[in-house]
N, C-alpha and C. Protein backbone atom coordinates (compact mmCIF):
# COMPACT_ATOMS: atom_id res chain seq x y z
N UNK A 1 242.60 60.36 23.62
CA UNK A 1 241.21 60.41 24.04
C UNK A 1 240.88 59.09 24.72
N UNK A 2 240.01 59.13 25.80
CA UNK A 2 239.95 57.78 26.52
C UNK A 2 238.36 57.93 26.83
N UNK A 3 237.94 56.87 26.90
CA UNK A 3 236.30 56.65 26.80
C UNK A 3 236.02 56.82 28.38
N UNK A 4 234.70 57.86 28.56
CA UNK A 4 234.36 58.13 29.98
C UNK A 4 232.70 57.79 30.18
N UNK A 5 232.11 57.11 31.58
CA UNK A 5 230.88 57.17 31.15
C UNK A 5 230.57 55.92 31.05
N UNK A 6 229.22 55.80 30.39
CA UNK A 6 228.42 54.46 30.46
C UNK A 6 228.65 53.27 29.34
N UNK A 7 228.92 52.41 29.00
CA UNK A 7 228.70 51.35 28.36
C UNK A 7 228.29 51.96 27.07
N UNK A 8 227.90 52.63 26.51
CA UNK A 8 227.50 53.23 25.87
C UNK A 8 228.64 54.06 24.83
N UNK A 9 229.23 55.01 26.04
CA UNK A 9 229.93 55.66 25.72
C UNK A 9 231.00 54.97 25.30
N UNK A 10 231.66 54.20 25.69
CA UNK A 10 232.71 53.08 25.53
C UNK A 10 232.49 52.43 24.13
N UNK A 11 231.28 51.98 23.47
CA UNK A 11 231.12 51.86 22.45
C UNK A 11 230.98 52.48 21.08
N UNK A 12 230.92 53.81 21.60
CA UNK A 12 230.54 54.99 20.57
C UNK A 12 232.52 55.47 20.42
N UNK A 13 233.03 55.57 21.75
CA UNK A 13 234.74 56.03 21.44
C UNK A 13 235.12 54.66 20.82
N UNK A 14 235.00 53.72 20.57
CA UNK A 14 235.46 52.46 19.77
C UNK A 14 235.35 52.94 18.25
N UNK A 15 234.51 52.85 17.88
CA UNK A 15 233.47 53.38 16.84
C UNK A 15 234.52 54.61 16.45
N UNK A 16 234.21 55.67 17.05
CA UNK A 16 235.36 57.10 16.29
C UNK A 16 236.91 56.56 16.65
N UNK A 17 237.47 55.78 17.12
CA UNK A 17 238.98 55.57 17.56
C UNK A 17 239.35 55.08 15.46
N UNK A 18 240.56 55.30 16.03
CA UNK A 18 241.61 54.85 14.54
C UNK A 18 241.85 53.02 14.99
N UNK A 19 242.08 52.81 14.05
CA UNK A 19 242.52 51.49 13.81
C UNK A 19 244.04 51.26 14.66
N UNK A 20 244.42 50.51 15.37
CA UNK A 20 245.93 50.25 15.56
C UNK A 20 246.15 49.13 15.29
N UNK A 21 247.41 49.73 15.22
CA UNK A 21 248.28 47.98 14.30
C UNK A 21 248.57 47.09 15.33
N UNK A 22 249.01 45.74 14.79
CA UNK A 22 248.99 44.48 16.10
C UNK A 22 250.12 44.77 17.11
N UNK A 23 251.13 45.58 15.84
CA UNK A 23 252.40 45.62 16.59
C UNK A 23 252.38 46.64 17.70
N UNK A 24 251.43 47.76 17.72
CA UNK A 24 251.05 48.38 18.85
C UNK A 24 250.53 48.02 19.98
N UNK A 25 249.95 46.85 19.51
CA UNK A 25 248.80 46.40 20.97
C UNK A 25 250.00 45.25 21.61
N UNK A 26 250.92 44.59 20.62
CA UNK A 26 251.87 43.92 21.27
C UNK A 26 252.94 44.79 22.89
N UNK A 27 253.52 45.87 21.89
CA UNK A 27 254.02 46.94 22.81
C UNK A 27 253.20 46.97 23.78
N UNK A 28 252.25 47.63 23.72
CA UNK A 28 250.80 47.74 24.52
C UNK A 28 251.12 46.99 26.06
N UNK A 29 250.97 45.80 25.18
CA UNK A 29 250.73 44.42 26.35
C UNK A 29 251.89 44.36 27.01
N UNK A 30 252.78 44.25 25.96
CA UNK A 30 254.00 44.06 27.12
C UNK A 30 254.26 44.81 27.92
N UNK A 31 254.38 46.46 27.60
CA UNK A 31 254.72 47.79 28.86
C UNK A 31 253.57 47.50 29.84
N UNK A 32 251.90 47.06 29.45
CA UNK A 32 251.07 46.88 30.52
C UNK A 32 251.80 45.85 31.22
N UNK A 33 251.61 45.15 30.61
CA UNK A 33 251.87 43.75 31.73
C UNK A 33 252.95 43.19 32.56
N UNK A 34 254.12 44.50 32.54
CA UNK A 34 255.31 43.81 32.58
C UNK A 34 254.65 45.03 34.35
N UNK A 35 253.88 45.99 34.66
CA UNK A 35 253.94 47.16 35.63
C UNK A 35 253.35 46.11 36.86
N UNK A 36 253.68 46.60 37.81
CA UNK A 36 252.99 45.82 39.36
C UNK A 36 251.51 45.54 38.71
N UNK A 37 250.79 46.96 38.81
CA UNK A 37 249.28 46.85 38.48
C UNK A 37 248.95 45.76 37.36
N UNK A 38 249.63 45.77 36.16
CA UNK A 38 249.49 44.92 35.20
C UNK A 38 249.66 43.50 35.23
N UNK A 39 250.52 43.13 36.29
CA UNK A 39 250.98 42.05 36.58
C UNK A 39 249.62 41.39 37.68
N UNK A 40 249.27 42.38 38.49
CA UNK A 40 247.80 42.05 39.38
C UNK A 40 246.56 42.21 38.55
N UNK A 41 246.75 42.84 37.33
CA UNK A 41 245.38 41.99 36.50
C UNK A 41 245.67 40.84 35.89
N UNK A 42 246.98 41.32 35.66
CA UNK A 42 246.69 39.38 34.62
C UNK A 42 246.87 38.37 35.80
N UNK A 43 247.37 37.95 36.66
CA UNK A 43 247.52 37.59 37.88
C UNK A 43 245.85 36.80 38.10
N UNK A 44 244.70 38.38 38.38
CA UNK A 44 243.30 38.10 38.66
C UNK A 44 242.54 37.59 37.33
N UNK A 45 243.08 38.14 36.08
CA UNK A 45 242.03 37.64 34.70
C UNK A 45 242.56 35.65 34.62
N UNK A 46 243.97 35.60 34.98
CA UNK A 46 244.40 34.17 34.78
C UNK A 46 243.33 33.22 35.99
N UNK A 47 243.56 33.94 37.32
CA UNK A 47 242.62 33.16 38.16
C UNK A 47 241.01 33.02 38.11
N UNK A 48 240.67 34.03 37.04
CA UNK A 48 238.91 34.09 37.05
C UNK A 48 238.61 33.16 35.71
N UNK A 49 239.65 32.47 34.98
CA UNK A 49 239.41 32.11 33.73
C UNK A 49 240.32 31.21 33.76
N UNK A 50 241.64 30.80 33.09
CA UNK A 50 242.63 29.96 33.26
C UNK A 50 242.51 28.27 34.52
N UNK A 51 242.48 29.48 35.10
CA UNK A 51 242.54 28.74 36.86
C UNK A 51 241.46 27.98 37.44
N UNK A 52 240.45 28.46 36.49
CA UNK A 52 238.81 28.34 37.39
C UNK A 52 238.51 26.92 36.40
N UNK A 53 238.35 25.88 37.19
CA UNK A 53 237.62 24.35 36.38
C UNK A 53 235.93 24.67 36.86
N UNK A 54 235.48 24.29 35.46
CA UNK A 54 234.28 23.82 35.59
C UNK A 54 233.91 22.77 35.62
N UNK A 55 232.35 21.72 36.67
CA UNK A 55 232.09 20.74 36.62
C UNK A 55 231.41 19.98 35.56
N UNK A 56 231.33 18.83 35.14
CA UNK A 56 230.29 18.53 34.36
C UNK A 56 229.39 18.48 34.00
N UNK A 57 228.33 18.74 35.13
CA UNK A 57 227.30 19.16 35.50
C UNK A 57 226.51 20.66 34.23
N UNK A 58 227.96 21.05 34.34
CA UNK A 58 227.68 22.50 33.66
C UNK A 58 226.91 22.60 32.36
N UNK A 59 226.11 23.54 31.96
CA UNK A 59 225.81 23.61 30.78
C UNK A 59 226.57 23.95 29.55
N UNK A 60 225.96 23.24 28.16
CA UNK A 60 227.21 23.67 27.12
C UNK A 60 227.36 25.12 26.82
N UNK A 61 226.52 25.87 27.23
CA UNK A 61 226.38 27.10 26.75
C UNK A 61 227.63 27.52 28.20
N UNK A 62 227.40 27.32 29.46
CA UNK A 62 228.31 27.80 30.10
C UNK A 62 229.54 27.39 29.98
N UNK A 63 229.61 26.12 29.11
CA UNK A 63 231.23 26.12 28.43
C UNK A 63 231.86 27.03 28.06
N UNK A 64 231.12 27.31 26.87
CA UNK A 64 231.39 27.87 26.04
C UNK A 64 231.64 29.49 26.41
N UNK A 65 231.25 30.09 27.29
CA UNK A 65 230.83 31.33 27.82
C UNK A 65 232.42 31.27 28.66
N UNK A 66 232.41 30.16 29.15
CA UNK A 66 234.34 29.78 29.76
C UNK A 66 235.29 29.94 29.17
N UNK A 67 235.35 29.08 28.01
CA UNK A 67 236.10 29.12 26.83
C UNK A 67 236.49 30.41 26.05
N UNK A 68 235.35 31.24 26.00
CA UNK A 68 235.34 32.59 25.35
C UNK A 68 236.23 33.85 26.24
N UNK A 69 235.85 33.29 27.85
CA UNK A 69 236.66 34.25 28.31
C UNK A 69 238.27 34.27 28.52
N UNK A 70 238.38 32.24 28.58
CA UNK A 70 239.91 32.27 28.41
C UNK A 70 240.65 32.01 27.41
N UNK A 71 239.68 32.17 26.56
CA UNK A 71 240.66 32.77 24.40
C UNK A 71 241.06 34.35 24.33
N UNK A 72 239.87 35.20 25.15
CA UNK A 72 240.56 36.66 25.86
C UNK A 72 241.90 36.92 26.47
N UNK A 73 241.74 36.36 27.95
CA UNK A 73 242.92 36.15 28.64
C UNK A 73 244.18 35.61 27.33
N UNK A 74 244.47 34.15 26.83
CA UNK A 74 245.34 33.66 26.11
C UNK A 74 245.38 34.86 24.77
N UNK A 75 244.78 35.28 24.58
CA UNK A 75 244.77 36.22 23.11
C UNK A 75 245.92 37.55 23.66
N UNK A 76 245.40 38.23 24.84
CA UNK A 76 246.32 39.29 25.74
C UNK A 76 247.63 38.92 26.29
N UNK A 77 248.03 37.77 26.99
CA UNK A 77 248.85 37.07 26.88
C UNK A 77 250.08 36.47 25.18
N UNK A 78 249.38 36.08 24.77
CA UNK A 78 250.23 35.95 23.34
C UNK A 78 250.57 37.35 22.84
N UNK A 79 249.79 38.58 22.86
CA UNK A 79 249.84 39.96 22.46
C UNK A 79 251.69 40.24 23.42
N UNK A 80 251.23 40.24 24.38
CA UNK A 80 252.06 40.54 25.47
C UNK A 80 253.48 39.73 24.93
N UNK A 81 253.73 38.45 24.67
CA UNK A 81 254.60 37.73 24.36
C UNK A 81 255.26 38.07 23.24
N UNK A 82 254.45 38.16 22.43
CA UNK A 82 255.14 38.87 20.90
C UNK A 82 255.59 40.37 21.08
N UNK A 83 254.99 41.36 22.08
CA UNK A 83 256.00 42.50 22.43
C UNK A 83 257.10 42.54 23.17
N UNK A 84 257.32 41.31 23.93
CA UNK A 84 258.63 41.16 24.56
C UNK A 84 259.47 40.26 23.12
N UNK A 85 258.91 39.60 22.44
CA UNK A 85 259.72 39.07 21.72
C UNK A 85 260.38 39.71 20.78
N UNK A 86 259.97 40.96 20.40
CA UNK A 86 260.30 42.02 19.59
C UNK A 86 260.84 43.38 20.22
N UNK A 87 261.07 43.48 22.01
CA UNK A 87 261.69 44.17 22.36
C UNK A 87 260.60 45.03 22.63
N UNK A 88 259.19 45.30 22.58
CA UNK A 88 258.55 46.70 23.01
C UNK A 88 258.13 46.22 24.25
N UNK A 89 258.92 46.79 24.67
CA UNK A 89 258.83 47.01 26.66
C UNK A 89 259.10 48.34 27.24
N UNK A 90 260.01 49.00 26.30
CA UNK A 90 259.83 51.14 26.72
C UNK A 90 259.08 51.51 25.89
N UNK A 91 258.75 52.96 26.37
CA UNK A 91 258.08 53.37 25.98
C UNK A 91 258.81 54.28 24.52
């Protein structure tokens, strides 16, 4: 089942979905990330977050709002790492 629809909806299929284990989302990451397409999101999530310096100027709240998005990115990344490190790369 895959969530269709508004913001909404996406939160309500969260909500009824089952729990998966880490070692799934590892697999997960790695079969995603290892595909062309997968490789051109993490590619674009590394350059919108990773890549991107902020000035000093900035506010702490927009730090922090930085920070949050590239503990995402690094969190999917480490996911991804521990499924190649354990071999889930087929399906």
């Amino acid at each position: 089942m895959k969530p269709q629809g508004k913001r909404t909806d996406l939160f309500n299929w969260i909500k009824r979905s089952h729990p998966v284990e880490p070692t799934e989302i590892a697999h997960a990451c790695a079969r995603l990330f290892q595909t062309g397409d997968g490789q051109r999101v993490l590619h674009w999530l590394l350059t919108q977050t990773v890549a991107r310096s902020v000035s000093p100027e900035q506010s702490s709240q927009h730090l922090w709002y930085q920070e949050g998005r590239r503990q995402i990115v690094k969190l999917l990344i480490d996911k991804m790492e521990q499924g190649y490190e354990h071999g889930h790369t087929e399906d």
